[in-house]
Protein backbone atom coordinates (compact mmCIF):
# COMPACT_ATOMS: atom_id res chain seq x y z
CA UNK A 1 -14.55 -27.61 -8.60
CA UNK A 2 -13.21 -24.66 -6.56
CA UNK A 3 -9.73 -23.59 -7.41
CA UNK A 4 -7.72 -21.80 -4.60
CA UNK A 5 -5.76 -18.96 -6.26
CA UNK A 6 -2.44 -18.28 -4.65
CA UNK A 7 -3.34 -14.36 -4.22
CA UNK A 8 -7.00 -13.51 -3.46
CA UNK A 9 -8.60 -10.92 -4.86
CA UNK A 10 -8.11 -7.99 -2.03
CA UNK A 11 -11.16 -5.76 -1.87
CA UNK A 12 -10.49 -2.64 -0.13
CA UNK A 13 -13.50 -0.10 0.98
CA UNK A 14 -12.65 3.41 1.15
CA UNK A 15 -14.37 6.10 2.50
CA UNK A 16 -15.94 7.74 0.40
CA UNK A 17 -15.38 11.18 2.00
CA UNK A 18 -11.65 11.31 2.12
CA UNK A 19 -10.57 8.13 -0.66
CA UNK A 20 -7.58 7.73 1.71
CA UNK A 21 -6.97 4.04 2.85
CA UNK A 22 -5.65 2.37 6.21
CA UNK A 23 -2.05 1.91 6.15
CA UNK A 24 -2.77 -1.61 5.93
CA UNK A 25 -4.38 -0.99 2.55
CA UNK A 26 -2.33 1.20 1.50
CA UNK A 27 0.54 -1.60 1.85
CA UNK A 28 -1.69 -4.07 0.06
CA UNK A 29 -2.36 -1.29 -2.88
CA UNK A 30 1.42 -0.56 -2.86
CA UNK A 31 1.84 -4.43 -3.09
CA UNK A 32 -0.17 -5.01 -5.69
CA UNK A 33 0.46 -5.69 -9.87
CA UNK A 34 -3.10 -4.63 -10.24
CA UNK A 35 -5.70 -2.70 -9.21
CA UNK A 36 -9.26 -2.15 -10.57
CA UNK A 37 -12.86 0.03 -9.46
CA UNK A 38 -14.60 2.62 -10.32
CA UNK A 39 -12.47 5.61 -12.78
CA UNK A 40 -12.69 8.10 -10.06
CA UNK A 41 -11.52 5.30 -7.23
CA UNK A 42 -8.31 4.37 -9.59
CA UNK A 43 -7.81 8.06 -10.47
CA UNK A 44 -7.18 8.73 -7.12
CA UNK A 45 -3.93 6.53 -6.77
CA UNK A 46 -2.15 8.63 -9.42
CA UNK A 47 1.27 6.90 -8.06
CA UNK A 48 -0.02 3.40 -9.34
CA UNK A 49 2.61 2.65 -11.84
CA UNK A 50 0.71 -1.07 -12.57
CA UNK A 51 -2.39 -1.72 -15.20
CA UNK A 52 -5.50 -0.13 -13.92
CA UNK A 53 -8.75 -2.12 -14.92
CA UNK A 54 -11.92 0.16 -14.54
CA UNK A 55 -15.47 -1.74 -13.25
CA UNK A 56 -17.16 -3.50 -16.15
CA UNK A 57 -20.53 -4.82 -16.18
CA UNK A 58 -21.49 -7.10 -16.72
CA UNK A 59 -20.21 -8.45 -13.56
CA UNK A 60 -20.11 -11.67 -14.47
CA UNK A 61 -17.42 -11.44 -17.45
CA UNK A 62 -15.35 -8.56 -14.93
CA UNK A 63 -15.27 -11.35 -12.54
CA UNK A 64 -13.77 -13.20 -15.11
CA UNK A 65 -11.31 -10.35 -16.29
CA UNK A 66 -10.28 -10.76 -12.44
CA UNK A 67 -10.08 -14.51 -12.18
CA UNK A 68 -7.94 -14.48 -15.48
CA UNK A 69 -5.51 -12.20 -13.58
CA UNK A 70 -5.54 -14.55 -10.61
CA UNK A 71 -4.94 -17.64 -12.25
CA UNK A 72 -1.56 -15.62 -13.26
CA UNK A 73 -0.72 -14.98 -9.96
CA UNK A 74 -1.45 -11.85 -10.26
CA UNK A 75 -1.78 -9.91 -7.19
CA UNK A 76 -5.21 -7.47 -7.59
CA UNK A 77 -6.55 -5.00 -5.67
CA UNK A 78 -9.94 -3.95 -6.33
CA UNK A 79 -11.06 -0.83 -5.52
CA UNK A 80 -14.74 0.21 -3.97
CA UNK A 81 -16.79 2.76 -1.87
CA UNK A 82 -17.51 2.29 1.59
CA UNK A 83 -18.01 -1.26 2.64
CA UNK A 84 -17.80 -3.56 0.25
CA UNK A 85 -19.51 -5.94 2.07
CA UNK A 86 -23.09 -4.26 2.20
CA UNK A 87 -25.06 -3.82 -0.60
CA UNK A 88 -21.32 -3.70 -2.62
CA UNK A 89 -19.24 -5.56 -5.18
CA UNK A 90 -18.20 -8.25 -2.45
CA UNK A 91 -21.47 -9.81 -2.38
CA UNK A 92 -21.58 -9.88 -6.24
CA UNK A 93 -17.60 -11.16 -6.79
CA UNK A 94 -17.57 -13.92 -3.49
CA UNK A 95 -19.87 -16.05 -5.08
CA UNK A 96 -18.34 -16.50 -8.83
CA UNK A 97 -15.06 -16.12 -7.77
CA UNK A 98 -15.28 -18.18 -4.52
CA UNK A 99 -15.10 -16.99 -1.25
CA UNK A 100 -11.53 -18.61 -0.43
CA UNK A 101 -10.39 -16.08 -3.32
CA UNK A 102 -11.58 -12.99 -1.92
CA UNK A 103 -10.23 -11.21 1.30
CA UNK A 104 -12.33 -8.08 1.98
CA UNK A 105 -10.90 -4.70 3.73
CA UNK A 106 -14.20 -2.61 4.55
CA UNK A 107 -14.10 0.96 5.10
CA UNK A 108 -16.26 2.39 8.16
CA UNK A 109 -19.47 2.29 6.94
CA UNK A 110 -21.82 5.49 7.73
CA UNK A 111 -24.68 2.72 8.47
């Protein structure tokens, strides 16, 4: 049974030139009592105050790490190059997390 969390897991592509988000993402990063991706992704939002959760693998217990913080209405932002979408974390998360749980922000993507 699928379980609709009351804040989906916001992925948010960034460029991977400049690491600087839309303001839109910037607002949901802001927003956020988590966020989580690759070290040099989260060390690049030095103003964070929240946790920071780095990229595990496997994916499958991460996805879990994230779902825990989800079920505690946690609001979490994860992190990730480019669009997330192709060839990215998206298409690994969506499908044990649920794709109602997951709201994607791509970046531009140089393909």
């Amino acid at each position: 049974m699928k379980h609709n969390m009351k804040h989906p897991l916001q992925i948010i592509g960034l460029h991977p030139g400049s690491l600087k988000p839309t303001q839109e993402a910037e607002a949901n990063i802001s927003d956020a009592d988590v966020i989580s991706g690759g070290k040099r992704l989260l060390d690049s939002f030095p103003e964070f105050k929240g946790p920071k959760i780095p990229f595990a693998s496997p994916v499958k217990e991460y996805a879990e790490t994230l779902k825990c913080l989800q079920q505690e209405d946690k609001k979490v932002v994860l992190l990730a190059d480019g669009d997330p979408l192709l060839f990215g974390i998206a298409a690994s998360l969506i499908p044990l997390l649920g794709e109602e749980n997951v709201a994607v922000s791509p970046a531009v993507s140089a393909v």
